[in-house]
PDB file of N, CA and C in Angstrom:
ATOM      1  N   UNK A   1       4.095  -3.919  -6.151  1.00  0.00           N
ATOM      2  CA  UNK A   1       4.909  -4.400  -5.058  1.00  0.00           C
ATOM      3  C   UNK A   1       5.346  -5.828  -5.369  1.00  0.00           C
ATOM      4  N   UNK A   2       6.409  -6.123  -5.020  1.00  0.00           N
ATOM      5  CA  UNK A   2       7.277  -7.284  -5.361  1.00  0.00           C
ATOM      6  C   UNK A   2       6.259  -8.566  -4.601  1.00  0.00           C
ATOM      7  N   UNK A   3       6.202  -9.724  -4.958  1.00  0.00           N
ATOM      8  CA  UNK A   3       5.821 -10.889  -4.241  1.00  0.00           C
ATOM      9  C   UNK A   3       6.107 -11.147  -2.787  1.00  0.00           C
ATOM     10  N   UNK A   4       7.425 -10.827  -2.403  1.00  0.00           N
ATOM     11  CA  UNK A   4       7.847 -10.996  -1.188  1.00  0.00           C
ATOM     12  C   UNK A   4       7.770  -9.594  -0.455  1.00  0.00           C
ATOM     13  N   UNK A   5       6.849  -8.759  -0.869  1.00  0.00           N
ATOM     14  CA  UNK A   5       7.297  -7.553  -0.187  1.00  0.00           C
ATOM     15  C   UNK A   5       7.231  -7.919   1.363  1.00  0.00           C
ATOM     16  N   UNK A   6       8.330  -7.143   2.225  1.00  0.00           N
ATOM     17  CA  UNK A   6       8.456  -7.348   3.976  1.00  0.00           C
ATOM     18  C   UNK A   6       7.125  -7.191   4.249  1.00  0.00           C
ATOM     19  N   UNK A   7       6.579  -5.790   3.733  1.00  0.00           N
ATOM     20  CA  UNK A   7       5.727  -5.615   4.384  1.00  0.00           C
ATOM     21  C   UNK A   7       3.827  -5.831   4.276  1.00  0.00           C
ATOM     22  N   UNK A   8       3.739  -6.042   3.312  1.00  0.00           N
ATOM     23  CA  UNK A   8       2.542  -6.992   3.265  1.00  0.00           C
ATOM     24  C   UNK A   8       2.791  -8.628   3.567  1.00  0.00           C
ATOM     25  N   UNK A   9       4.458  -9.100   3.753  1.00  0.00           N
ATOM     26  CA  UNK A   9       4.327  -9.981   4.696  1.00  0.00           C
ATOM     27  C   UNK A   9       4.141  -9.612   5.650  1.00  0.00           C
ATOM     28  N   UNK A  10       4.285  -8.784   6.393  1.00  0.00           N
ATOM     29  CA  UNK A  10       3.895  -8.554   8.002  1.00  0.00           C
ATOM     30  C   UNK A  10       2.902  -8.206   8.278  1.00  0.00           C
ATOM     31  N   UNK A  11       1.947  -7.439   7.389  1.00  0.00           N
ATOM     32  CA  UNK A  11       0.527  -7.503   7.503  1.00  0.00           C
ATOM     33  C   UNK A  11       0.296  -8.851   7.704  1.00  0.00           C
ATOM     34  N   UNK A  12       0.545  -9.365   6.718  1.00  0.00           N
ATOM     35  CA  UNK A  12      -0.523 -11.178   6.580  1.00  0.00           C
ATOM     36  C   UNK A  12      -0.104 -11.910   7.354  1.00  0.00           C
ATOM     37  N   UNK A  13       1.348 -11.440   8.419  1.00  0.00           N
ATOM     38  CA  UNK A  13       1.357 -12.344   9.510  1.00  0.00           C
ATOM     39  C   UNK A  13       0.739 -11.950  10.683  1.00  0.00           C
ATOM     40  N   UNK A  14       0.326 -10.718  10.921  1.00  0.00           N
ATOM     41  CA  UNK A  14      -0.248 -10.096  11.657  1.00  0.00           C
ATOM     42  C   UNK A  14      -2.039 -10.152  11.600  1.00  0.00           C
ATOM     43  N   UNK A  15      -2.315 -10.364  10.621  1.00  0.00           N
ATOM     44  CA  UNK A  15      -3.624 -10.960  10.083  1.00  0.00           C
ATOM     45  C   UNK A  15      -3.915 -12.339  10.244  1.00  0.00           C
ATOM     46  N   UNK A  16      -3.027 -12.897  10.323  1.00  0.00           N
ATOM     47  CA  UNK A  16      -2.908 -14.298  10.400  1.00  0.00           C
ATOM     48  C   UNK A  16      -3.056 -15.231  12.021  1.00  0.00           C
ATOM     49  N   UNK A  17      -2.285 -14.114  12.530  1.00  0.00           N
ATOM     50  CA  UNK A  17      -2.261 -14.410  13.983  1.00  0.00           C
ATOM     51  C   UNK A  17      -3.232 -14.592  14.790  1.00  0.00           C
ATOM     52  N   UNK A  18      -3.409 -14.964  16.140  1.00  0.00           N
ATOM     53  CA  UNK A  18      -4.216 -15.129  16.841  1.00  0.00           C
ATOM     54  C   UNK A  18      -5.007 -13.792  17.288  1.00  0.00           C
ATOM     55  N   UNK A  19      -5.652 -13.393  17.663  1.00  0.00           N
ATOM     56  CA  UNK A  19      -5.795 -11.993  18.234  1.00  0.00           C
ATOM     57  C   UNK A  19      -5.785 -11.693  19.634  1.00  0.00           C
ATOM     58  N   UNK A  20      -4.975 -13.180  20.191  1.00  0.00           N
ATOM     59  CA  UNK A  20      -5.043 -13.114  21.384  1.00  0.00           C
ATOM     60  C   UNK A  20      -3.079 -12.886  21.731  1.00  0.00           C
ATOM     61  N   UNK A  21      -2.874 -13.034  20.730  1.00  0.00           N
ATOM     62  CA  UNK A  21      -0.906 -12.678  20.270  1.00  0.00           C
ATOM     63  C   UNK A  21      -1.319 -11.389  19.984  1.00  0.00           C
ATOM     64  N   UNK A  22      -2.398 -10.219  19.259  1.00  0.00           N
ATOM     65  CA  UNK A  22      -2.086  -9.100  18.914  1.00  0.00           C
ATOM     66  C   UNK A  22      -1.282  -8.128  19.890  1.00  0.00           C
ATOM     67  N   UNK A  23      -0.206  -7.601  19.541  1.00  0.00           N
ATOM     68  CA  UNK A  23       0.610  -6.317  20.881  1.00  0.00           C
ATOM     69  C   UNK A  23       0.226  -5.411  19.383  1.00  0.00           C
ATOM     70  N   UNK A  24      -0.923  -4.248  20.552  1.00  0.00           N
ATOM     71  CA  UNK A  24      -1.083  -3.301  19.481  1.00  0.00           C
ATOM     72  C   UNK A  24       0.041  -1.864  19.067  1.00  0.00           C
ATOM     73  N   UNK A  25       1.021  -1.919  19.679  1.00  0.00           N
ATOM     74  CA  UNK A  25       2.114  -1.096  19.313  1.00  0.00           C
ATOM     75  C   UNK A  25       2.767  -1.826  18.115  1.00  0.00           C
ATOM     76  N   UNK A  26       3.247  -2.725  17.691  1.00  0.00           N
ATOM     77  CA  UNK A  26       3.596  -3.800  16.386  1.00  0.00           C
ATOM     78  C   UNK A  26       2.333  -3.566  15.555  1.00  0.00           C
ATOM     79  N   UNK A  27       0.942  -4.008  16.370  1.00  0.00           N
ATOM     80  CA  UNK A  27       0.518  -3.034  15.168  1.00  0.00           C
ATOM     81  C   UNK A  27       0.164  -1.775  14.129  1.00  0.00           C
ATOM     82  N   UNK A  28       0.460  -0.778  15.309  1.00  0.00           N
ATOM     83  CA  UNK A  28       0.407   0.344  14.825  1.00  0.00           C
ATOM     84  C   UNK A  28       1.606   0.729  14.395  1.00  0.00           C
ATOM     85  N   UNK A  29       2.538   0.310  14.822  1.00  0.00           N
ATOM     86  CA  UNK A  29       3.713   0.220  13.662  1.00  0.00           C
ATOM     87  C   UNK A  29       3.689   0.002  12.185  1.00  0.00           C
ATOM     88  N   UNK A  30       3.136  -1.078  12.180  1.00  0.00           N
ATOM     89  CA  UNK A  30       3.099  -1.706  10.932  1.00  0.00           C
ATOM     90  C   UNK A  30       1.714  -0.716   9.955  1.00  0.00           C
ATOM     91  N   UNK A  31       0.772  -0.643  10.963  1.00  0.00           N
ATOM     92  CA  UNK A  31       0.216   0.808   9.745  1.00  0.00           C
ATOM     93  C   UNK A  31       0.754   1.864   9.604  1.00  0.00           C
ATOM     94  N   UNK A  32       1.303   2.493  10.603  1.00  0.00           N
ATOM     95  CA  UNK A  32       2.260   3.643  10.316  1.00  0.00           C
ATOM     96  C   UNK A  32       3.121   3.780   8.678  1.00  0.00           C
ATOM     97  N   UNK A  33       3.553   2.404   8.808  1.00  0.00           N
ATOM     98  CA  UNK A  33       4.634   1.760   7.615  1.00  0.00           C
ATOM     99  C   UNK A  33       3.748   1.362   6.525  1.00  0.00           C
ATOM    100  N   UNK A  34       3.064   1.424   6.770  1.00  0.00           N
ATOM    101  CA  UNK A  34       1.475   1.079   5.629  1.00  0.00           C
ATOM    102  C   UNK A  34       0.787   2.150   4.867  1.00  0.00           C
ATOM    103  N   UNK A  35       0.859   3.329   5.425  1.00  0.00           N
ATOM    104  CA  UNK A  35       0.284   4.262   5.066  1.00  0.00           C
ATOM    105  C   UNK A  35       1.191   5.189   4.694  1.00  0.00           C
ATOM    106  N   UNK A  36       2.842   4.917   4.969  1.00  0.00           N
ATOM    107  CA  UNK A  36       3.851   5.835   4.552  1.00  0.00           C
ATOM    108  C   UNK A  36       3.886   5.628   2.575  1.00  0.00           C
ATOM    109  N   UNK A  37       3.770   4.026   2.916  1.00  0.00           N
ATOM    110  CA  UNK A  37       3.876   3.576   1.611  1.00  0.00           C
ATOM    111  C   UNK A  37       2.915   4.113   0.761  1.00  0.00           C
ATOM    112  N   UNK A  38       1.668   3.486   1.000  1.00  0.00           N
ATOM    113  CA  UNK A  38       0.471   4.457   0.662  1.00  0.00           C
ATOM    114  C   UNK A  38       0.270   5.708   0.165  1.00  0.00           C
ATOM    115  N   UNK A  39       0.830   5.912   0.724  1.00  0.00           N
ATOM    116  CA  UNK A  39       1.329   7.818   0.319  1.00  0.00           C
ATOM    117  C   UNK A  39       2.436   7.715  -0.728  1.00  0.00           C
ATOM    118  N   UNK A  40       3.265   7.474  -0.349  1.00  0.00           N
ATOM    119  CA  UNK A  40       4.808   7.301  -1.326  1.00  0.00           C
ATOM    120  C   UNK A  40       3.945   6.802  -2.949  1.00  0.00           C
ATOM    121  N   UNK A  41       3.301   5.369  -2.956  1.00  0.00           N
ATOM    122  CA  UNK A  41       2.758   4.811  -4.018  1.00  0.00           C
ATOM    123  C   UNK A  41       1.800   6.178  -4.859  1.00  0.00           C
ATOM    124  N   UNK A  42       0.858   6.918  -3.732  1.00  0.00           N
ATOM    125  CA  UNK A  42      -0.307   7.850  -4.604  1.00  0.00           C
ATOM    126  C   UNK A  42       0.841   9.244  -5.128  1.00  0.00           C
ATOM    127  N   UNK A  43       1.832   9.231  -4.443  1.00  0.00           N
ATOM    128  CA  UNK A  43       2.609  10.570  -5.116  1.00  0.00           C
ATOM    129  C   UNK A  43       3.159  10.035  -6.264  1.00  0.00           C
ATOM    130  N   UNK A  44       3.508   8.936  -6.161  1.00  0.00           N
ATOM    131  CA  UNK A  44       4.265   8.358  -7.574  1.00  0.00           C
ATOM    132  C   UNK A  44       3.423   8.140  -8.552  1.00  0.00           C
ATOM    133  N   UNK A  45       2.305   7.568  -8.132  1.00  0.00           N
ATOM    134  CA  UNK A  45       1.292   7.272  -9.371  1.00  0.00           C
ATOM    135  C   UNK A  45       0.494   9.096  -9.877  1.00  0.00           C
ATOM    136  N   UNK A  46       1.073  10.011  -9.118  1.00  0.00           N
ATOM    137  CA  UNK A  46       0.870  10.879  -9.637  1.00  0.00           C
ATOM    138  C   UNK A  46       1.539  11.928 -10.556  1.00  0.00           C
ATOM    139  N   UNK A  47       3.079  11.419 -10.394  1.00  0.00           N
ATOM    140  CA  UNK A  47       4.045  11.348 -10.961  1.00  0.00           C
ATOM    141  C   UNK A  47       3.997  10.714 -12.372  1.00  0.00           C
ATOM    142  N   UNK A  48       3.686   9.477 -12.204  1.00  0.00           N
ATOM    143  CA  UNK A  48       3.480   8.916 -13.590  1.00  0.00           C
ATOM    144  C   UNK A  48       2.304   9.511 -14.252  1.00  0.00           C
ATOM    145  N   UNK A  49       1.268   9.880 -14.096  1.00  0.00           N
ATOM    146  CA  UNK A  49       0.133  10.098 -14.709  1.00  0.00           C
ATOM    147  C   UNK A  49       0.557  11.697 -15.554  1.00  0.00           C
ATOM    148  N   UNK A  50       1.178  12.341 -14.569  1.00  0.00           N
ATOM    149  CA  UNK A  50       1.740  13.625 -15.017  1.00  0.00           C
ATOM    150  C   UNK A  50       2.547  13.123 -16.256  1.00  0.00           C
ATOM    151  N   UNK A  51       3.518  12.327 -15.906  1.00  0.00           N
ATOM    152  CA  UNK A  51       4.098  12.394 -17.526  1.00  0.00           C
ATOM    153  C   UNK A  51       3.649  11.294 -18.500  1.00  0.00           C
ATOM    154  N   UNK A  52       2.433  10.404 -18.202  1.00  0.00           N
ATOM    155  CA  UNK A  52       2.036   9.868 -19.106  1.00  0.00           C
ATOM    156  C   UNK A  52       0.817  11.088 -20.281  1.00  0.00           C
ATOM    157  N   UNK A  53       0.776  11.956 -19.339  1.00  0.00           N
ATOM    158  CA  UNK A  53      -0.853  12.968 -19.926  1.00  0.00           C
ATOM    159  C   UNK A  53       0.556  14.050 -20.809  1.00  0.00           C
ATOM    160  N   UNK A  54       1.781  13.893 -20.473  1.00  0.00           N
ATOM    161  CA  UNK A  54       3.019  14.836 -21.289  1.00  0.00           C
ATOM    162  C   UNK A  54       3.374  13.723 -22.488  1.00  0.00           C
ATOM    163  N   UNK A  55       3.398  12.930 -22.536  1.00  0.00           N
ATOM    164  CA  UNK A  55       3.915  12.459 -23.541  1.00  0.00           C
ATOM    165  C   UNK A  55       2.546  12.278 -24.498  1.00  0.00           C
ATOM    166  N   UNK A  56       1.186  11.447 -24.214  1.00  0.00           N
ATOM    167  CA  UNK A  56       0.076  11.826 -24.645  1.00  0.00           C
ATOM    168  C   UNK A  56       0.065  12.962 -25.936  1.00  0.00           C
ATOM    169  N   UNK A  57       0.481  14.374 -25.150  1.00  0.00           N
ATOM    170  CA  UNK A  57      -0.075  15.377 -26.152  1.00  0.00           C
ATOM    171  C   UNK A  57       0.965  15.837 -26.434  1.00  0.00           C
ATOM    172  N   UNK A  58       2.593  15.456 -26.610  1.00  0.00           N
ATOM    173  CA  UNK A  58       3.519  15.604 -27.505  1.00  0.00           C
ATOM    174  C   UNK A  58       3.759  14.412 -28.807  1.00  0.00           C
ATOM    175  N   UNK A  59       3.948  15.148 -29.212  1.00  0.00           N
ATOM    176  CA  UNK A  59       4.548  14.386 -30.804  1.00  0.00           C
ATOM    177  C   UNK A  59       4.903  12.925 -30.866  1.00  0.00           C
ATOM    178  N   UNK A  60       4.675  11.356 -31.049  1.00  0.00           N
ATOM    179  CA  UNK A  60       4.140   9.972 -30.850  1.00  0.00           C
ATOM    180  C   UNK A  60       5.370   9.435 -31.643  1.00  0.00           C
ATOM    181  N   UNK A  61       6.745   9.691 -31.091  1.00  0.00           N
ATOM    182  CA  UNK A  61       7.711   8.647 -31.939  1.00  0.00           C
ATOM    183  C   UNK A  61       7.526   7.682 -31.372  1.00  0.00           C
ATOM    184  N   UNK A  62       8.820   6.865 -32.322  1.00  0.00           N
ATOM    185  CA  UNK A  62       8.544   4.901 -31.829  1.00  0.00           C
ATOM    186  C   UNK A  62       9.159   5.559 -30.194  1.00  0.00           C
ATOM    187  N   UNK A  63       9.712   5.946 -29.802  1.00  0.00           N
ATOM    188  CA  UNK A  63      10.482   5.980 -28.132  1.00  0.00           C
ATOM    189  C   UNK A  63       9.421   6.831 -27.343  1.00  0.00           C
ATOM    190  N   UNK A  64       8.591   7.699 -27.759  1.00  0.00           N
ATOM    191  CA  UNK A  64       7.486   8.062 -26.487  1.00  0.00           C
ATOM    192  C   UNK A  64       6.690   7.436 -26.592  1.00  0.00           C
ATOM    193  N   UNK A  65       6.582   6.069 -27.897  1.00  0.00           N
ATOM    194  CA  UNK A  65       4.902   4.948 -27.526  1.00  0.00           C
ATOM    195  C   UNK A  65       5.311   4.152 -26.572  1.00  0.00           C
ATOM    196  N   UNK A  66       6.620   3.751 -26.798  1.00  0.00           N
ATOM    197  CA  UNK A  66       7.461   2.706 -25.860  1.00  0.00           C
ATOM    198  C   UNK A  66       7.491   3.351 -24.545  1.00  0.00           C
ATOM    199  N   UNK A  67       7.849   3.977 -24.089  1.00  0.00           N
ATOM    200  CA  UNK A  67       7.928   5.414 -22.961  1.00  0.00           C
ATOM    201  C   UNK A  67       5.926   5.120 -22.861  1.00  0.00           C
ATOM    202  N   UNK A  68       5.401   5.681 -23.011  1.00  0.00           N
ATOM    203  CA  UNK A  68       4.168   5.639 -23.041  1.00  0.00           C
ATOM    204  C   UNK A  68       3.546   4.112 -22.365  1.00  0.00           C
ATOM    205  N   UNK A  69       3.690   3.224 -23.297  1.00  0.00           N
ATOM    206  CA  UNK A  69       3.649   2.005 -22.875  1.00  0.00           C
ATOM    207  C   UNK A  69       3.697   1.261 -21.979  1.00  0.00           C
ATOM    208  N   UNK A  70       5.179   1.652 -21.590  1.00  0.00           N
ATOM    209  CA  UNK A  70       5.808   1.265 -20.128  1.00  0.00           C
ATOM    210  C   UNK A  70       4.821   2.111 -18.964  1.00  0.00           C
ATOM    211  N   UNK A  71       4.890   3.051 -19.103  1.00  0.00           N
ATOM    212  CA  UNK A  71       4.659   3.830 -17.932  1.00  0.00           C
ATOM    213  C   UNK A  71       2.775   3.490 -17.680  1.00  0.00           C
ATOM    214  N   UNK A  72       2.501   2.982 -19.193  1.00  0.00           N
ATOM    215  CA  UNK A  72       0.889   2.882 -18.625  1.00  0.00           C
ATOM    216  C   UNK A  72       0.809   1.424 -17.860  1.00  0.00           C
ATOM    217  N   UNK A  73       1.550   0.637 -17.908  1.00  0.00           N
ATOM    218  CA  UNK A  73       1.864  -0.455 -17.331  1.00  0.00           C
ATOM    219  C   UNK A  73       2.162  -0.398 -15.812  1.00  0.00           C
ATOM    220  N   UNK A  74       2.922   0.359 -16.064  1.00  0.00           N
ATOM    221  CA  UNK A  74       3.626   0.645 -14.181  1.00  0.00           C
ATOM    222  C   UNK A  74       2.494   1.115 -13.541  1.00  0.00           C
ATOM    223  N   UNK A  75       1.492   2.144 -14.610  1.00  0.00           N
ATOM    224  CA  UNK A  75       0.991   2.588 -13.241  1.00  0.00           C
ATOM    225  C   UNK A  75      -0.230   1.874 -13.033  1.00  0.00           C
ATOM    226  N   UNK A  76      -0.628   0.969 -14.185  1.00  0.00           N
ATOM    227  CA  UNK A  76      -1.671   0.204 -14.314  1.00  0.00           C
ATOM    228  C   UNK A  76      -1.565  -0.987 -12.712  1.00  0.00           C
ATOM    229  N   UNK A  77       0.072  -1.606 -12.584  1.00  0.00           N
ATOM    230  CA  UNK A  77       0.197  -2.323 -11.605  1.00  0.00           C
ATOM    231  C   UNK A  77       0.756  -1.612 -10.123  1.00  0.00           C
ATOM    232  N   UNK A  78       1.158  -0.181 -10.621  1.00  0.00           N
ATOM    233  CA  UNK A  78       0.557   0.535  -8.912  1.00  0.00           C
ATOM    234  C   UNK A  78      -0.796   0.640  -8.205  1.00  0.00           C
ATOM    235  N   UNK A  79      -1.648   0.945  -9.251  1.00  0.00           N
ATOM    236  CA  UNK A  79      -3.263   0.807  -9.029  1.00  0.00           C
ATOM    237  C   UNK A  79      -3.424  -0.614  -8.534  1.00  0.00           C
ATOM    238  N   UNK A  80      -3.334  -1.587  -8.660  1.00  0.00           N
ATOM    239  CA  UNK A  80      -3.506  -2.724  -8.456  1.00  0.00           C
ATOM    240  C   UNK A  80      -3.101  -2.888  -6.827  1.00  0.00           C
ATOM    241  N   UNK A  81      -1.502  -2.375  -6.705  1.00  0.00           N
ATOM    242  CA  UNK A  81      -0.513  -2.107  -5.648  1.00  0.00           C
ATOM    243  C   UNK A  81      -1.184  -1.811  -3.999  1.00  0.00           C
ATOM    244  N   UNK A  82      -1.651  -0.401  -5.125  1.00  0.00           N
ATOM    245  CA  UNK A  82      -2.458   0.671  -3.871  1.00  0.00           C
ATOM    246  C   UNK A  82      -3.947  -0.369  -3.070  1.00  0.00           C
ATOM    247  N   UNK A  83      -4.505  -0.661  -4.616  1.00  0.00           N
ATOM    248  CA  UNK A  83      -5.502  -1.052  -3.997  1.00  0.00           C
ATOM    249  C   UNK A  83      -5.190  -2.582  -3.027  1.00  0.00           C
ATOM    250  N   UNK A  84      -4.936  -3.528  -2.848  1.00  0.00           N
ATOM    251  CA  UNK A  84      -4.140  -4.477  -2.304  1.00  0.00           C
ATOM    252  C   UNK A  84      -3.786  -3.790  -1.071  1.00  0.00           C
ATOM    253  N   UNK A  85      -3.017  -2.833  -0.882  1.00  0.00           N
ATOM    254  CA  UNK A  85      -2.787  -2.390   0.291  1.00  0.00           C
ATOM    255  C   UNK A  85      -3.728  -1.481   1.001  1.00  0.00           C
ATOM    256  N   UNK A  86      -4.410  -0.632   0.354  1.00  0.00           N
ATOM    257  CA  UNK A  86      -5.479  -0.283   0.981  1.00  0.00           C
ATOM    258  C   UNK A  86      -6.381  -1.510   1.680  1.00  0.00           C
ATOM    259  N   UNK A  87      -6.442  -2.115   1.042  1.00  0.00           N
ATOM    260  CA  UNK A  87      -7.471  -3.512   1.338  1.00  0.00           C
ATOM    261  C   UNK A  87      -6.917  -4.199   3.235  1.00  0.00           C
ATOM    262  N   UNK A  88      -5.162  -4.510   3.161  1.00  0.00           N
ATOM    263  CA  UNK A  88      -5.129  -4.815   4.002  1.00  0.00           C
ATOM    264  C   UNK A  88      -4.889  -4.202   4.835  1.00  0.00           C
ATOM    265  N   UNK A  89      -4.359  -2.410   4.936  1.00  0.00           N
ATOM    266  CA  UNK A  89      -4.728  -1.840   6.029  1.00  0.00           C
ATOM    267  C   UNK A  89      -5.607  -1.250   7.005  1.00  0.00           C
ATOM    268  N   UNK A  90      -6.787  -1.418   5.721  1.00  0.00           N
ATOM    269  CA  UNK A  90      -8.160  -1.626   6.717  1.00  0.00           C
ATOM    270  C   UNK A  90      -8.567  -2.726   7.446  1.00  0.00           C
ATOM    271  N   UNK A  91      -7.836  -3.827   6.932  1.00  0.00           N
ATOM    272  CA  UNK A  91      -8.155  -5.361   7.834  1.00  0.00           C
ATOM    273  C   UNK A  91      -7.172  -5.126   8.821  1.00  0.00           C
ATOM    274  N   UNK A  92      -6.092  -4.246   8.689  1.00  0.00           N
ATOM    275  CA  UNK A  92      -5.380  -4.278  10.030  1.00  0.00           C
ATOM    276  C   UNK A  92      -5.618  -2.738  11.000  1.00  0.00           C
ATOM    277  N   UNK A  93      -6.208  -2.245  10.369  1.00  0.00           N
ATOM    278  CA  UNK A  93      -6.145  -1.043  11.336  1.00  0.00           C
ATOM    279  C   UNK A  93      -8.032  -1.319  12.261  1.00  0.00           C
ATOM    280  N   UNK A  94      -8.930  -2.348  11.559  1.00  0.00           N
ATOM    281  CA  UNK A  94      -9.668  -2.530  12.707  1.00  0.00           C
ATOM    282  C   UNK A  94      -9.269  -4.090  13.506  1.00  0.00           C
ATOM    283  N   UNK A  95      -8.407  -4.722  13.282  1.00  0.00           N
ATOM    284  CA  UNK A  95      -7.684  -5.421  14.381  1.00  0.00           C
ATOM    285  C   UNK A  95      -7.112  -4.424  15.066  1.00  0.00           C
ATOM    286  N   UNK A  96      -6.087  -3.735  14.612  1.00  0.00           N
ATOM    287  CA  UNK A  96      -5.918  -2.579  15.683  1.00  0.00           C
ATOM    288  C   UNK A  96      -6.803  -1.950  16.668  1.00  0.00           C
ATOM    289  N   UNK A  97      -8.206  -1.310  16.586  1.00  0.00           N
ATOM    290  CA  UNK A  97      -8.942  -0.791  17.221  1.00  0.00           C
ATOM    291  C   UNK A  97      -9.370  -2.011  17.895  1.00  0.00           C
ATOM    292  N   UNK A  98      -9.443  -2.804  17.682  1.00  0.00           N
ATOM    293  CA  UNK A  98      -9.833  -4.217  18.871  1.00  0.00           C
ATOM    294  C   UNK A  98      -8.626  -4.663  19.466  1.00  0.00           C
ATOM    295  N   UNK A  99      -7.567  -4.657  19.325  1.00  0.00           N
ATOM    296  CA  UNK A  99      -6.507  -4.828  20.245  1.00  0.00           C
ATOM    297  C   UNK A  99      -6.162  -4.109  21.336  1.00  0.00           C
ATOM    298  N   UNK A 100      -6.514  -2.699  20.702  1.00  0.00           N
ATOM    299  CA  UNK A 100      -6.246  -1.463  21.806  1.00  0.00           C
ATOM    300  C   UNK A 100      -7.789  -1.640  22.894  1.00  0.00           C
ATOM    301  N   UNK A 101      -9.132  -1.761  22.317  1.00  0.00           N
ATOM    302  CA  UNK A 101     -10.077  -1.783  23.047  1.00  0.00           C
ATOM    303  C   UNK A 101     -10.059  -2.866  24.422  1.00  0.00           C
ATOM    304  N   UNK A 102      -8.885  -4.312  23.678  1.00  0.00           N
ATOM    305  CA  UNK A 102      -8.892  -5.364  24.964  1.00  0.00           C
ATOM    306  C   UNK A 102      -7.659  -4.420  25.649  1.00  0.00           C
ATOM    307  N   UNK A 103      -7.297  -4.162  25.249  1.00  0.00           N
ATOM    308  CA  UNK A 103      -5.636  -3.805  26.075  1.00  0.00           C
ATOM    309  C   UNK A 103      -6.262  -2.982  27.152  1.00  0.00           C
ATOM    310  N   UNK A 104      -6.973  -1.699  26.708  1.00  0.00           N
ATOM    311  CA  UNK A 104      -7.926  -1.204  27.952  1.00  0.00           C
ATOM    312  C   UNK A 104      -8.567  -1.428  28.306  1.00  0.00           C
ATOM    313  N   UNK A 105      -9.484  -2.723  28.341  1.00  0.00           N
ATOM    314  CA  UNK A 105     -10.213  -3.040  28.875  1.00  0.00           C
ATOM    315  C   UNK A 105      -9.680  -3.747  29.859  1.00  0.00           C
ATOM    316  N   UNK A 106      -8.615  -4.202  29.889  1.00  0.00           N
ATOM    317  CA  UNK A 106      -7.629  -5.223  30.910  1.00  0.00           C
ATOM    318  C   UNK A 106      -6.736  -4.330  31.625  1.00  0.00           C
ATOM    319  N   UNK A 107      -6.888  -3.056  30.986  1.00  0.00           N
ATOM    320  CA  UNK A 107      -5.807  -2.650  32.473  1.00  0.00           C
ATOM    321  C   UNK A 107      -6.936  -1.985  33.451  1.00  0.00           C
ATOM    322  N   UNK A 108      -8.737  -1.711  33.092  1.00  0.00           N
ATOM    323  CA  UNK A 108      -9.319  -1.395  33.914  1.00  0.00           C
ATOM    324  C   UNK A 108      -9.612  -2.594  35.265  1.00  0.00           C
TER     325      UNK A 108
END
């Protein structure tokens, strides 16, 4: 994921915040959008693995090491990706469960 990605900025501003600013619909938004990715990232990195294990056990010109190369790279820094975001949607999905717990606790 890019440096500026939107949306692990909006995690970390949402992490960042007070928890007395949390509106837990923004946050469950924002995992919704967290876990789409999540998903999107593990199909792709499964994507790549598929054709890194195809090029593997075909025939090793200079263009499938390069091919090879690349792709062990990409998915080397999706792993990285996934994990990073796994990381902060568990820091935001139990702010979530404490946002929703005050929210009902205040409309009792």
């Amino acid at each position: 994921m890019a440096t500026k990605d939107p949306l692990l900025a909006e995690i970390s501003a949402l992490l960042a915040a007070s928890e007395a600013e949390d509106d837990p619909a923004r946050l469950e938004r924002t995992l919704t959008d967290g876990y789409a990715r999540a998903l999107w990232l593990e199909a792709d990195h499964r994507r790549l693995e598929r054709r890194i294990g195809s090029l593997a056990a075909s025939g090793q010109g200079d263009a499938e090491r390069q091919e090879l190369a690349s792709l062990l790279g990409l998915a080397k820094r999706q792993e990285g990706d996934l994990g990073t975001l796994r990381h902060q949607l568990g820091l935001l999905r139990r702010r979530h469960s404490s946002a929703a717990r005050r929210a009902t606790q205040a409309r009792i």
